[in-house]
Structures are given as C-alpha cells and as structure tokens.
Protein backbone atom coordinates (compact mmCIF):
# COMPACT_ATOMS: atom_id res chain seq x y z
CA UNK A 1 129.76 23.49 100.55
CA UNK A 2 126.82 21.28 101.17
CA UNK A 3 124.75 24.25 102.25
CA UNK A 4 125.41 26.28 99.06
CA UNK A 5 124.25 23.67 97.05
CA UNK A 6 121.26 23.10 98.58
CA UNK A 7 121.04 26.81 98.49
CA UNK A 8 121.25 26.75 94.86
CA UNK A 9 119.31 23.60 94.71
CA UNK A 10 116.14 25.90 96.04
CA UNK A 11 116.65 28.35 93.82
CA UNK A 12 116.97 26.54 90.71
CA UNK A 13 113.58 25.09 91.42
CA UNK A 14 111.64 27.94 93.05
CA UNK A 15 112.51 31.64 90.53
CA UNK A 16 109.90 30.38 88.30
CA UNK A 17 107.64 31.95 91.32
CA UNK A 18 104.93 28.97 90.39
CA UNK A 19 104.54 25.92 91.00
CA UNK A 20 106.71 26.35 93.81
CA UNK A 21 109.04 23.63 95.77
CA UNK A 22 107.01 24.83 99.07
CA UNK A 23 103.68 25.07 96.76
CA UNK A 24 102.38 22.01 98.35
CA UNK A 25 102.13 23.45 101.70
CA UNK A 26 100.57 26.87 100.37
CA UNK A 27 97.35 27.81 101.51
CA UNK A 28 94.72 28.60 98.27
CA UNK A 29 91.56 28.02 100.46
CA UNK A 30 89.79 31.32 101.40
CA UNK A 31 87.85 30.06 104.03
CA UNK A 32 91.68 29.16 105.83
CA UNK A 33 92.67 32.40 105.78
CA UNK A 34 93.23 33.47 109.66
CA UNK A 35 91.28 36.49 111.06
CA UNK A 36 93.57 39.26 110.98
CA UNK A 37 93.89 43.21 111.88
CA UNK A 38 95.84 45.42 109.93
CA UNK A 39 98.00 48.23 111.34
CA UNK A 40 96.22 51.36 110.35
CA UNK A 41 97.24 53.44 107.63
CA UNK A 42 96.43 56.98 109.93
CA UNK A 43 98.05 55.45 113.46
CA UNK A 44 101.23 55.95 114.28
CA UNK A 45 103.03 53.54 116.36
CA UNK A 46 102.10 55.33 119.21
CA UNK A 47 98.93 55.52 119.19
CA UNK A 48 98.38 59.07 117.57
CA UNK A 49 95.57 59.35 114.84
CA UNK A 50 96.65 61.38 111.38
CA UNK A 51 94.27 63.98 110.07
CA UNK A 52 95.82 66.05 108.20
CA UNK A 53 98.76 65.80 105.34
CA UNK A 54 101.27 68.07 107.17
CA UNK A 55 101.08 64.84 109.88
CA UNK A 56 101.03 62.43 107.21
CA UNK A 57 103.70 63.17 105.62
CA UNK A 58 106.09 64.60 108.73
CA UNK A 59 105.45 61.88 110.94
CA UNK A 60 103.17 59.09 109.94
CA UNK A 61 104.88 58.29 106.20
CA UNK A 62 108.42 59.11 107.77
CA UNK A 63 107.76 56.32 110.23
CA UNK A 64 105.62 53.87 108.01
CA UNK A 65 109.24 54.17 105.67
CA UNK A 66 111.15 53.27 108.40
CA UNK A 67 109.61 49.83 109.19
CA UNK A 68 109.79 48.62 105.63
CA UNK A 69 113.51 49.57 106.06
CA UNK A 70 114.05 48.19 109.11
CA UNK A 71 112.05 45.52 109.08
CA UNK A 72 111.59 43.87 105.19
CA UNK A 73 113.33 45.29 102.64
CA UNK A 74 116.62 47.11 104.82
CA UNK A 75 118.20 50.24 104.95
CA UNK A 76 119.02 51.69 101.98
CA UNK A 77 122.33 53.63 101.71
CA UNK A 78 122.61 57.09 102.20
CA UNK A 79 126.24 57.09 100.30
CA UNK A 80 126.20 58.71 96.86
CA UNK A 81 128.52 56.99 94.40
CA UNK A 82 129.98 59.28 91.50
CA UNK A 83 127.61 57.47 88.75
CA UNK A 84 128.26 58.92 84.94
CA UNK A 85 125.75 58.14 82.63
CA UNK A 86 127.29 57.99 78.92
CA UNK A 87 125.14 57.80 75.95
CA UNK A 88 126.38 54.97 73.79
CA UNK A 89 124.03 54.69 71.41
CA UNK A 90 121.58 57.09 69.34
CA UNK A 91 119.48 56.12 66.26
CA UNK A 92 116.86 58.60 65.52
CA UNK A 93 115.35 56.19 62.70
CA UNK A 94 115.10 53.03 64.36
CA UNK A 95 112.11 50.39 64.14
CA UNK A 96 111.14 51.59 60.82
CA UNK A 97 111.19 55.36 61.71
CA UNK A 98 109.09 54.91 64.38
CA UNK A 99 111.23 55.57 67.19
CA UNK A 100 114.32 57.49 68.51
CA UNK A 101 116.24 54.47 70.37
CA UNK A 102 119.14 55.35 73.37
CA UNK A 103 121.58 53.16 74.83
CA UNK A 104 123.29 54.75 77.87
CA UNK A 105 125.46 53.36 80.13
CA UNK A 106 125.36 54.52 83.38
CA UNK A 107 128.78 53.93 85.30
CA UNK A 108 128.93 52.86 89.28
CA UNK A 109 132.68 53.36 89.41
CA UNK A 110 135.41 55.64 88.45
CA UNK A 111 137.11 52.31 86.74
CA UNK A 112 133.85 51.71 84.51
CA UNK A 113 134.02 48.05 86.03
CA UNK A 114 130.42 48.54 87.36
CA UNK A 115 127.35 49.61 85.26
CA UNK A 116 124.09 49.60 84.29
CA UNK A 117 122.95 49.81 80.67
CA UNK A 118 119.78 52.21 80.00
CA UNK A 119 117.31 50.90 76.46
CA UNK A 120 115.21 54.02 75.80
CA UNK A 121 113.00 53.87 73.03
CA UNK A 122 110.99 57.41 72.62
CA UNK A 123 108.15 57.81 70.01
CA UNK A 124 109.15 59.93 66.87
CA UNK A 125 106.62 62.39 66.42
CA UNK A 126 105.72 62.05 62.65
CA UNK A 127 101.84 61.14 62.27
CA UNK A 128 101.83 60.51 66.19
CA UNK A 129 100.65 64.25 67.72
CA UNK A 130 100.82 62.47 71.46
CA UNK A 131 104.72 61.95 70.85
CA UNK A 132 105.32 65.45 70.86
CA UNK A 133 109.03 65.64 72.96
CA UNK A 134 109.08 65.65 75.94
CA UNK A 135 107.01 62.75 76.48
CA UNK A 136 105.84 60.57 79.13
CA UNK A 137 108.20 57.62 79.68
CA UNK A 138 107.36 53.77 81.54
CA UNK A 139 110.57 52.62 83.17
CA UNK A 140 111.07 49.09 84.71
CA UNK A 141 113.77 46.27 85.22
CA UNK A 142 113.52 43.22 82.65
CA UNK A 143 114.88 39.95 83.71
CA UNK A 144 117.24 38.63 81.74
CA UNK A 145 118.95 41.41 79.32
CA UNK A 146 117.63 44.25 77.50
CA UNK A 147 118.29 42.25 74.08
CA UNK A 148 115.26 39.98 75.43
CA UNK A 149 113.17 42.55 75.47
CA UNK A 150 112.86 43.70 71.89
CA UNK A 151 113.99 41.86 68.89
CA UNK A 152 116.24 44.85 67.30
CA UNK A 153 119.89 43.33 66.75
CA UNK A 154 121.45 46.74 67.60
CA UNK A 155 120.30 46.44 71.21
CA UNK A 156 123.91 45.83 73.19
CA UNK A 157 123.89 42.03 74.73
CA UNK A 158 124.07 41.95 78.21
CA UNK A 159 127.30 41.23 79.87
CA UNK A 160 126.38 40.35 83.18
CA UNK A 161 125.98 36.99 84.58
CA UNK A 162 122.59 36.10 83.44
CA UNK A 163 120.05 32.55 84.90
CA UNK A 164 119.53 29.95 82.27
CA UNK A 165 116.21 29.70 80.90
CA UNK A 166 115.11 28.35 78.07
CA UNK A 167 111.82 30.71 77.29
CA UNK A 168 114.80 33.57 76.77
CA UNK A 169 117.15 31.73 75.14
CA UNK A 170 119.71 32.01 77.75
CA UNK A 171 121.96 29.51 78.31
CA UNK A 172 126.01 29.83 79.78
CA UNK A 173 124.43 32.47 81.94
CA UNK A 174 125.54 34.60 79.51
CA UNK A 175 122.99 37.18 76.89
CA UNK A 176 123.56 36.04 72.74
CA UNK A 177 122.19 36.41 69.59
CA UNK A 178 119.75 33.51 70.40
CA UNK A 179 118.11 35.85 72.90
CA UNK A 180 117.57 38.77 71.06
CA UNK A 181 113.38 39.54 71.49
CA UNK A 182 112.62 36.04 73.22
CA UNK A 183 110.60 38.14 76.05
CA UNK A 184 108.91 40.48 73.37
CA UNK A 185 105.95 39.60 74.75
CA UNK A 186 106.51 41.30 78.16
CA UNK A 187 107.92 44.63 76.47
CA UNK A 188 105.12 45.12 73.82
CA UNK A 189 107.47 48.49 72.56
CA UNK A 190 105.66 49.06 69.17
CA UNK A 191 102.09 49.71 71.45
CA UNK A 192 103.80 52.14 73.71
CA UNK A 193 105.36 53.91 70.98
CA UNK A 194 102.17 54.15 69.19
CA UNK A 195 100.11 55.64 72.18
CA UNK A 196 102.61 58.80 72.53
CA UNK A 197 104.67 56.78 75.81
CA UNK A 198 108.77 56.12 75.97
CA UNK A 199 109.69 52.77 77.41
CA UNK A 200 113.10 52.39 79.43
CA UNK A 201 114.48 49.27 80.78
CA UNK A 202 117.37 47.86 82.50
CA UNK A 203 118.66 44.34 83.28
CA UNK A 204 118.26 43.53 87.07
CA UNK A 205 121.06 41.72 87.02
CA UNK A 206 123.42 44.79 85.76
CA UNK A 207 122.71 46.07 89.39
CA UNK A 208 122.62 43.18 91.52
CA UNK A 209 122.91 39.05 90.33
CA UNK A 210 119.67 37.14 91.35
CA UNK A 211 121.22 34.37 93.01
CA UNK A 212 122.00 33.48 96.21
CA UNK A 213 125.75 33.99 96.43
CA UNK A 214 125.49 37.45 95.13
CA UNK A 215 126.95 39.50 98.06
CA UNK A 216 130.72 39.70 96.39
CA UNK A 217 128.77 41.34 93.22
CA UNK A 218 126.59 43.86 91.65
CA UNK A 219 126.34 46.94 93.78
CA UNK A 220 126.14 45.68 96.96
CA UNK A 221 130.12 45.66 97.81
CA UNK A 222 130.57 49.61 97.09
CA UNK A 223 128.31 50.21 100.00
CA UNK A 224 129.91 47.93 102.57
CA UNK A 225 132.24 48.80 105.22
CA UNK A 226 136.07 47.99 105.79
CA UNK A 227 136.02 44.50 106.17
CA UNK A 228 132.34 43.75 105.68
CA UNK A 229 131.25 40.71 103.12
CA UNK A 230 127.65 40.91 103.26
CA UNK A 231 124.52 43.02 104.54
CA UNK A 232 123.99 43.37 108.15
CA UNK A 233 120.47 42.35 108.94
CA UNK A 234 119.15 45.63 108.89
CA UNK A 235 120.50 46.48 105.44
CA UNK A 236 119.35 46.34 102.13
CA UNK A 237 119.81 42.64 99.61
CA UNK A 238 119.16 42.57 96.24
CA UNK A 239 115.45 43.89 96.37
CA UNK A 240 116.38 47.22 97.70
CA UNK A 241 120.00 47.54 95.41
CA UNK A 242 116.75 46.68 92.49
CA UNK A 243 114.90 49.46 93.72
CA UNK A 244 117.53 51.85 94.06
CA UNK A 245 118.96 51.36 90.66
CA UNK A 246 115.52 51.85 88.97
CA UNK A 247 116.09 55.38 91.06
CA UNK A 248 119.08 55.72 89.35
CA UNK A 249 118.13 55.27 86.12
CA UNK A 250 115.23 58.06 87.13
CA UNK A 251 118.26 60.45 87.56
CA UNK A 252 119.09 59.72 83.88
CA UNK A 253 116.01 60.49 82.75
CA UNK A 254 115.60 63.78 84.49
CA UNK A 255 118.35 64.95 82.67
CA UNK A 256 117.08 63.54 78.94
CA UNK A 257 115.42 66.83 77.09
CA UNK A 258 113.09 64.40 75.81
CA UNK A 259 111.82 62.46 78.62
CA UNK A 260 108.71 64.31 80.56
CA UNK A 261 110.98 63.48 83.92
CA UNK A 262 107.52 65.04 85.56
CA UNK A 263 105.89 61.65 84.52
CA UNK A 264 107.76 59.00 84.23
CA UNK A 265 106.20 55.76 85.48
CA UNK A 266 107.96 52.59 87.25
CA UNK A 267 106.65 49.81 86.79
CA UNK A 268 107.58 45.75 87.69
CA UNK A 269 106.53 42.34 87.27
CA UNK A 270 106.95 39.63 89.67
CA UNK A 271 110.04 40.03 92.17
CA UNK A 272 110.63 43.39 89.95
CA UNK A 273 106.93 44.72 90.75
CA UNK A 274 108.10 44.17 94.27
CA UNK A 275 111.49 46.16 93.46
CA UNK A 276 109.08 49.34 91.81
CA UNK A 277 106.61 49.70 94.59
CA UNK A 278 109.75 49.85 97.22
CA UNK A 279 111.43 52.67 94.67
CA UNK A 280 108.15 54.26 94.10
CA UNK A 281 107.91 54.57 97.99
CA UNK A 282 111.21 55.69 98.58
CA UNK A 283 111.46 58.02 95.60
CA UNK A 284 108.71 60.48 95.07
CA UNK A 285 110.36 61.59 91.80
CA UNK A 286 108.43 58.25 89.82
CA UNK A 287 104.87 60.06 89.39
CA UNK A 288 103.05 56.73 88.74
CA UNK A 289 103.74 53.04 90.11
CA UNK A 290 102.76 49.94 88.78
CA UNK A 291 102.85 46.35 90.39
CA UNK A 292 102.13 43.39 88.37
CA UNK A 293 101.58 40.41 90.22
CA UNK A 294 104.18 41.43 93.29
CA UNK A 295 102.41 38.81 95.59
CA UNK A 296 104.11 38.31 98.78
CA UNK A 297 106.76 41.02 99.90
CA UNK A 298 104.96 43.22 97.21
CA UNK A 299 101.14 44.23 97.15
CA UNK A 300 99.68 41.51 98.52
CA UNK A 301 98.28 41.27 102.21
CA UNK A 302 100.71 38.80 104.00
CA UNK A 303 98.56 38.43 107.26
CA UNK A 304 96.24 36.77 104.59
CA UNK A 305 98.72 33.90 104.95
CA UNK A 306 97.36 33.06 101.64
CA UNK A 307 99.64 31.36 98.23
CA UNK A 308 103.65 32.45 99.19
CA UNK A 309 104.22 33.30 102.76
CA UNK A 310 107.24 34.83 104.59
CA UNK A 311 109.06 31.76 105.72
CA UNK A 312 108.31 30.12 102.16
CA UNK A 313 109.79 33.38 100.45
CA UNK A 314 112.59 33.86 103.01
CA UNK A 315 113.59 29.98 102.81
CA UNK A 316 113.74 29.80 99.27
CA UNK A 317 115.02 33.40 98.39
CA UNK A 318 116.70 34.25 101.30
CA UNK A 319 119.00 36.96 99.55
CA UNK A 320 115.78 39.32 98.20
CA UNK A 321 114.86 40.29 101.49
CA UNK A 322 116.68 41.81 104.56
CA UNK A 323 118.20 39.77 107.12
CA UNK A 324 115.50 40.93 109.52
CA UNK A 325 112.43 40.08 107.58
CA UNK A 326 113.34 36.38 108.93
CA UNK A 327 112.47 37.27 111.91
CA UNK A 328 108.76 36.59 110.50
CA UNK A 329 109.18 33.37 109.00
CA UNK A 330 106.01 31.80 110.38
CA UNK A 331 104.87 35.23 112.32
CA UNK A 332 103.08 37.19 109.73
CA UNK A 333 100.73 38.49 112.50
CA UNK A 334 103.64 40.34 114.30
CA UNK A 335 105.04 42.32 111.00
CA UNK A 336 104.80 45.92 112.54
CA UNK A 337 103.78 46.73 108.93
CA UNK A 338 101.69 44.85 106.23
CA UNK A 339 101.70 45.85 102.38
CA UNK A 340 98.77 48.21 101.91
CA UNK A 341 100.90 50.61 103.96
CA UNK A 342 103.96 50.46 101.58
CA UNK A 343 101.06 51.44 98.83
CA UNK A 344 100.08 54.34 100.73
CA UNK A 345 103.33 55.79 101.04
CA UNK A 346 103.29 56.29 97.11
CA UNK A 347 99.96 58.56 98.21
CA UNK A 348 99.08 61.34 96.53
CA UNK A 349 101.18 59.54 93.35
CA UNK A 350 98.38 57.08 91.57
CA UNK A 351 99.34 53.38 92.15
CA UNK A 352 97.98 50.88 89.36
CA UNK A 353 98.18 46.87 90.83
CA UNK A 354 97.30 43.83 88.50
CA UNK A 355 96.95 40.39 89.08
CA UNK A 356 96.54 37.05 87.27
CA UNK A 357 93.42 34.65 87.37
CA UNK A 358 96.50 31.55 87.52
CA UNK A 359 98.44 33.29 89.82
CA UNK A 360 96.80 32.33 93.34
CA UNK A 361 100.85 31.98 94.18
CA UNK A 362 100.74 35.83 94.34
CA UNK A 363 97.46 35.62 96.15
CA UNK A 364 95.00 38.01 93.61
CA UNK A 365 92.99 39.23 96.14
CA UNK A 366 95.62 39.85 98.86
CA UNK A 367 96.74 42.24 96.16
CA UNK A 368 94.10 44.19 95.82
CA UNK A 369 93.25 44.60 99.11
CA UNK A 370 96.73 46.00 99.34
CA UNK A 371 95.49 48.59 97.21
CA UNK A 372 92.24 49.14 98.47
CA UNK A 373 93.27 49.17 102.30
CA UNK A 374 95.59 52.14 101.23
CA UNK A 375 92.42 54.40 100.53
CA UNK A 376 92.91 56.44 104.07
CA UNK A 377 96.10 57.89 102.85
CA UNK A 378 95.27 59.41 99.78
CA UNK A 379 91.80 60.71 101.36
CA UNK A 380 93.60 63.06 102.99
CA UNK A 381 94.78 64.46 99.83
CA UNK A 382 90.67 64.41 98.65
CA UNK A 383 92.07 61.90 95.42
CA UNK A 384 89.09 59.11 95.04
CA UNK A 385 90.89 55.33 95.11
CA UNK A 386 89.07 51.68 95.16
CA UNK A 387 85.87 52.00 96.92
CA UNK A 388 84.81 48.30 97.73
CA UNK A 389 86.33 45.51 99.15
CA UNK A 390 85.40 43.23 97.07
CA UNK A 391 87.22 42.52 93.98
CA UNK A 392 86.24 42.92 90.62
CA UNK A 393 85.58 40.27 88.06
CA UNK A 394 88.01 38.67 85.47
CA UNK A 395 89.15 41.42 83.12
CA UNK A 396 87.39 43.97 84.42
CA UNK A 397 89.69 47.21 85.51
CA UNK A 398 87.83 49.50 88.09
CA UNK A 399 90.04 52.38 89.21
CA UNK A 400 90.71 53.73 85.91
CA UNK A 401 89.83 57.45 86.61
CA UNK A 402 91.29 57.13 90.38
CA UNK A 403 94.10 57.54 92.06
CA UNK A 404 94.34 53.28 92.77
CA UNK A 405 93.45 51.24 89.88
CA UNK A 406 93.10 47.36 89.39
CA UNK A 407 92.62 44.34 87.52
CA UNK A 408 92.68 40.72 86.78
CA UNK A 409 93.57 39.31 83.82
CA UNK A 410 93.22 35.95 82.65
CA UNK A 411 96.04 33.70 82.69
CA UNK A 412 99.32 32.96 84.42
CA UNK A 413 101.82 34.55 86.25
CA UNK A 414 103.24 37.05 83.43
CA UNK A 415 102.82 40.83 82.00
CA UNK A 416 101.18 40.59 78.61
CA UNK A 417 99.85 43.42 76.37
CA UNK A 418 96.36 43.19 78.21
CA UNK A 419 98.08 44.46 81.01
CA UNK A 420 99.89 47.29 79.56
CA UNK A 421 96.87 48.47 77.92
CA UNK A 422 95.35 48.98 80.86
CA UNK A 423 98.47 50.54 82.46
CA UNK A 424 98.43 53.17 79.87
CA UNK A 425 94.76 53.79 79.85
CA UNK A 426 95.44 54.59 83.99
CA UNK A 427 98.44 56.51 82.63
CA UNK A 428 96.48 58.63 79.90
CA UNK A 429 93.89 59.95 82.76
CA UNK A 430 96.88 61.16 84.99
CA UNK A 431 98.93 62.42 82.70
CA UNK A 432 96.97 63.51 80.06
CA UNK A 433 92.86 63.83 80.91
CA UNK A 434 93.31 65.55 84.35
C-alpha cells in the first residue's frame, strides 16, 4: 500500500512534464552534455553497411523496429481483436455550416464494454475549393476527452476515467459540461477546417488510463495471457496500447469515403507526440508524422543526457515505457538504439518535429538532432531532409519543402496555433505542391 501511494504521489506531481519533481537534478547546461556516438542509421548490428533501399527496408528497418520493441517501448501484439466501428453521430451542418462532424465509436469487445470514441470534423466544401471530399485528415490523441477539445455541446462526454486538472475543467476524474472546449487552444478546428484539412481525435485514456495502476484497464488485459496481470518486460505499457489505438482509429478512416486515407497525418504532443512517432514507425499507413515537443522517449537524443533522462522518466512514469527500458535508468550510453533512428524508420514518409523555447525539459535541440541525424535514411530514397546541425532560430521553420521539417516556437511546453500552422504549411507541400 505504501508503495502505491508513493507511486501515485510521483505522478500527481510529475504529468505536468515541467517543472518536474526530479527537475532539480536535470541537466540544462550544454557544455555538460557527455561526448557521445550514435548508432548509425545505415549499420546493422552486425556490422554490415546499408546502401541501398531493398537493404534498408529488408534488414536494416526490420531490425532498427525490433530494438524499439524490445528494448523501449515493447512488443506490440500481433492478436487482432474483432473491433466494430459504429457511427454514432452525423451532422452535416455543424459549426455554422462549416463542417460535416462524426462521432464513431469504435468497439474492442463483442460486449461493447471496451471502446474508443472517434471526433471527426471534415471541411464542407461550400466557398472552400481545398475541401473537396476526400480530403486530407490530421489525426492525434487529446488528453483529457474529446469534449475538451472543441467547445460544441453535441460532442459526447467522455466516459472514461479521466486526471483532474483544473486548465480542463476536470475534476471527479470524470468529463462534464464544465469541460466542454477548455483545451480549444490545442485543437484550433475552425483553422484546419478553413485550410481544406479534417481533424480526428481520440481520448488517450479511452484506450489505456494514464496512471500508474492501469494494468487491470484499458486495452491492455485483452492481450494478456491465462493468468497474466500485467506486461512482461518485453511487452508493450500504455505508450505502445497509445500508439496502437491511433492505428486503429487509421483503420476507421480508411474506410470513411471522405477521408483521403492516402494522407492522413498523426500527429502528438507531449507523451502523445511520443505515442505518434512509435505508430508512425510501426504503421506505414500514416503518410505524415508529427512530434510536438516528445522530449525524452520521443525525438529527442537521450545520449544528450540533457532536461528528462531515462531513470527520471522511468522513476516517475514507470507504466509508459516497457519493463525493459529500465534496464537504462542511468545507462543512456548502452541503449542499442537512440531516437533519430525511430525517426528514420518513418523514412521515405516526411516527419515534421517542433519544439518550445520554455521547454528545455524536452531538451529542444536533442529534438532536432533527432530529426536531423535521421537524414541517411531517407537519402537513400534521394528525398532532401535538414541539412545542418545546427538549429535554427526562434520561430524560424527550415524544412518546409523537405522531407524533415522543424521549428521552435516561443513559449512553453504546449501545441498552440503557431504550431499547427506550420504543420499544415509542411502538410500542403506533401500533399498538395509535390
């Protein structure tokens, strides 16, 4: 008992990603960060060099994927469940006429006890050319409820357990009234419309809880074995069930007649950028990935040992990551893997990672090296990416007409609408310019 409530202790006082109960021991000086070699992007584990893309992707990807499974995020399940998607909800007038809005509820279980509910918004195409149907859609997990994302009252309340924060109006762990549209600011839904783009989310926690005595819930339990009550160390936690429900919502989508399923874009902030870049690896349906501020266990270089480290991560959040990513804790150097090589297994797929000025938690230059270090990859597809080292300056995306694109806004930890404009600038050259 004492253990779970220190447990719980940690992670009432660390989810707000920064400050940080470990932030005190965090490293933000440059000139402490350790001299390091990264595993190359175009060696295999053996020692064989990759030159062509027939190698790439038949033996150096194939084992690249395998370490992050093995080693960080865990195995995910090959076991298909007998999901149903229903659509609950359609409104072809809704926001003013602006936009065609979709609830579906996609069901884990034959009993309907598990689901996930789908918000689709698509653009209606009166005095908007761009939304011609099908159109290009941005999908991504929201944090706490898709009636936080978007004041409209006939968005369904979440009924999943939900954490208490005040910013979203959340409080009994449960989604109400009081939180309709309180994290607006993340989703800005009118902009997307008006640019030609569909936006889809889904509540992480309709998938898997994000707390640490979550292994009894969510999605996690369908996959287990007679008798098991929690992931073996080499399986998937709630960071991989994340990932693999923003896959499943991807099968919904590929079966919408007015969804371009051929470009539809995943995108996260936070632990949930860290949840799209391991689904946009695994799942080369999602033509375009986006991290925003993913830090540690996401974009960011970790043998930087710079802002959140392993052990810090692991210590406070023990739950995200698999058991075996512990072995770590304090060992970045022997990671068989570091995080530009989970961005170059979304190669040839364009990759788009942000950061904020604030955020030195998430380490803003570990994350774009991330990006930039996973240049070898998509050279051997002849697609341009980042071409210095060095970062850019404060609001200034580079990238936008390559296949790895960056910037740094001003400000804290968050996704505002400076971001997303510069996510759907990246967007309009792939899907729309080329």
């Amino acid at each position: 008992m004492r253990k779970i409530i220190l447990q719980s202790l940690i992670f009432a006082v660390t989810l707000a990603a920064s400050p940080n109960v470990f932030a005190q021991e965090a490293n933000y000086d440059e000139s402490k960060v350790p001299a390091y070699t990264l595993p190359e992007v175009l060696v295999t584990q053996s020692g064989q060099k990759v030159s062509t893309v027939k190698d790439w992707e038949t033996k150096r990807r194939p084992e690249i994927l395998a370490l992050f499974s093995e080693h960080v995020y865990g195995k995910t399940p090959t076991k298909k469940l007998p999901i149903r998607f229903e659509v609950t909800d359609l409104d072809e007038n809704a926001l003013g006429g602006k936009a065609t809005r979709k609830q579906i509820r996609g069901y884990f279980t034959a009993d309907k006890s598990k689901y996930m509910d789908i918000l689709l918004y698509l653009p209606n195409a009166e005095n908007n050319p761009s939304a011609a149907r099908p159109v290009p859609v941005f999908v991504g997990l929201n944090f706490a409820g898709n009636q936080t994302t978007h004041a409209d009252p006939a968005i369904r309340l979440t009924q999943s357990w939900v954490r208490n924060r005040e910013d979203a109006g959340i409080t009994g762990n449960k989604g109400s009234d009081e939180s309709r549209g309180k994290l607006a600011k993340r989703w800005p839904v009118e902009q997307i419309l008006a640019r030609g783009y569909g936006v889809a989310t889904v509540f992480c926690g309709d998938i898997q809880p994000d707390r640490p005595d979550n292994y009894g819930e969510g999605v996690l339990p369908l996959f287990y074995e007679k008798g098991q009550t929690k992931p073996a160390d080499d399986e998937w936690q709630t960071i991989g069930a994340w990932a693999w429900g923003l896959s499943r919502a991807m099968d919904y989508l590929e079966t919408d007649k007015d969804v371009n399923s051929k470009q539809v874009a995943v995108v996260g902030h936070s632990r949930l950028g860290k949840a799209s870049l391991w689904a946009g690896a695994q799942d080369e349906r999602f033509a375009l990935v986006i991290s925003n501020d993913s830090g540690e266990g996401g974009a960011a270089i970790t043998r930087r040992e710079y802002g959140e480290q392993i052990e810090r991560i692991n210590t406070a959040l023990p739950y995200w990551f698999s058991g075996n990513y512990k072995k770590y804790n304090g060992r970045e150097a022997d990671l068989p893997v570091d995080y530009h090589e989970l961005i170059a297994l979304i190669a040839p797929r364009p990759v788009y990672v942000a950061s904020a000025s604030e955020d030195q938690w998430a380490d803003p230059k570990g994350e774009y090296l991330g990006a930039y270090h996973a240049g070898p990859a998509y050279a051997l597809y002849g697609k341009p990416t980042l071409s210095s080292d060095t970062p850019p300056g404060l609001e200034v995306p580079i990238g936008q007409k390559t296949w790895t694109g960056y910037h740094v806004r001003n400000g804290k930890h968050d996704i505002l609408l400076y971001d997303w404009t510069q996510f759907m600038n990246f967007a309009d050259f792939h899907f729309r310019q080329k």
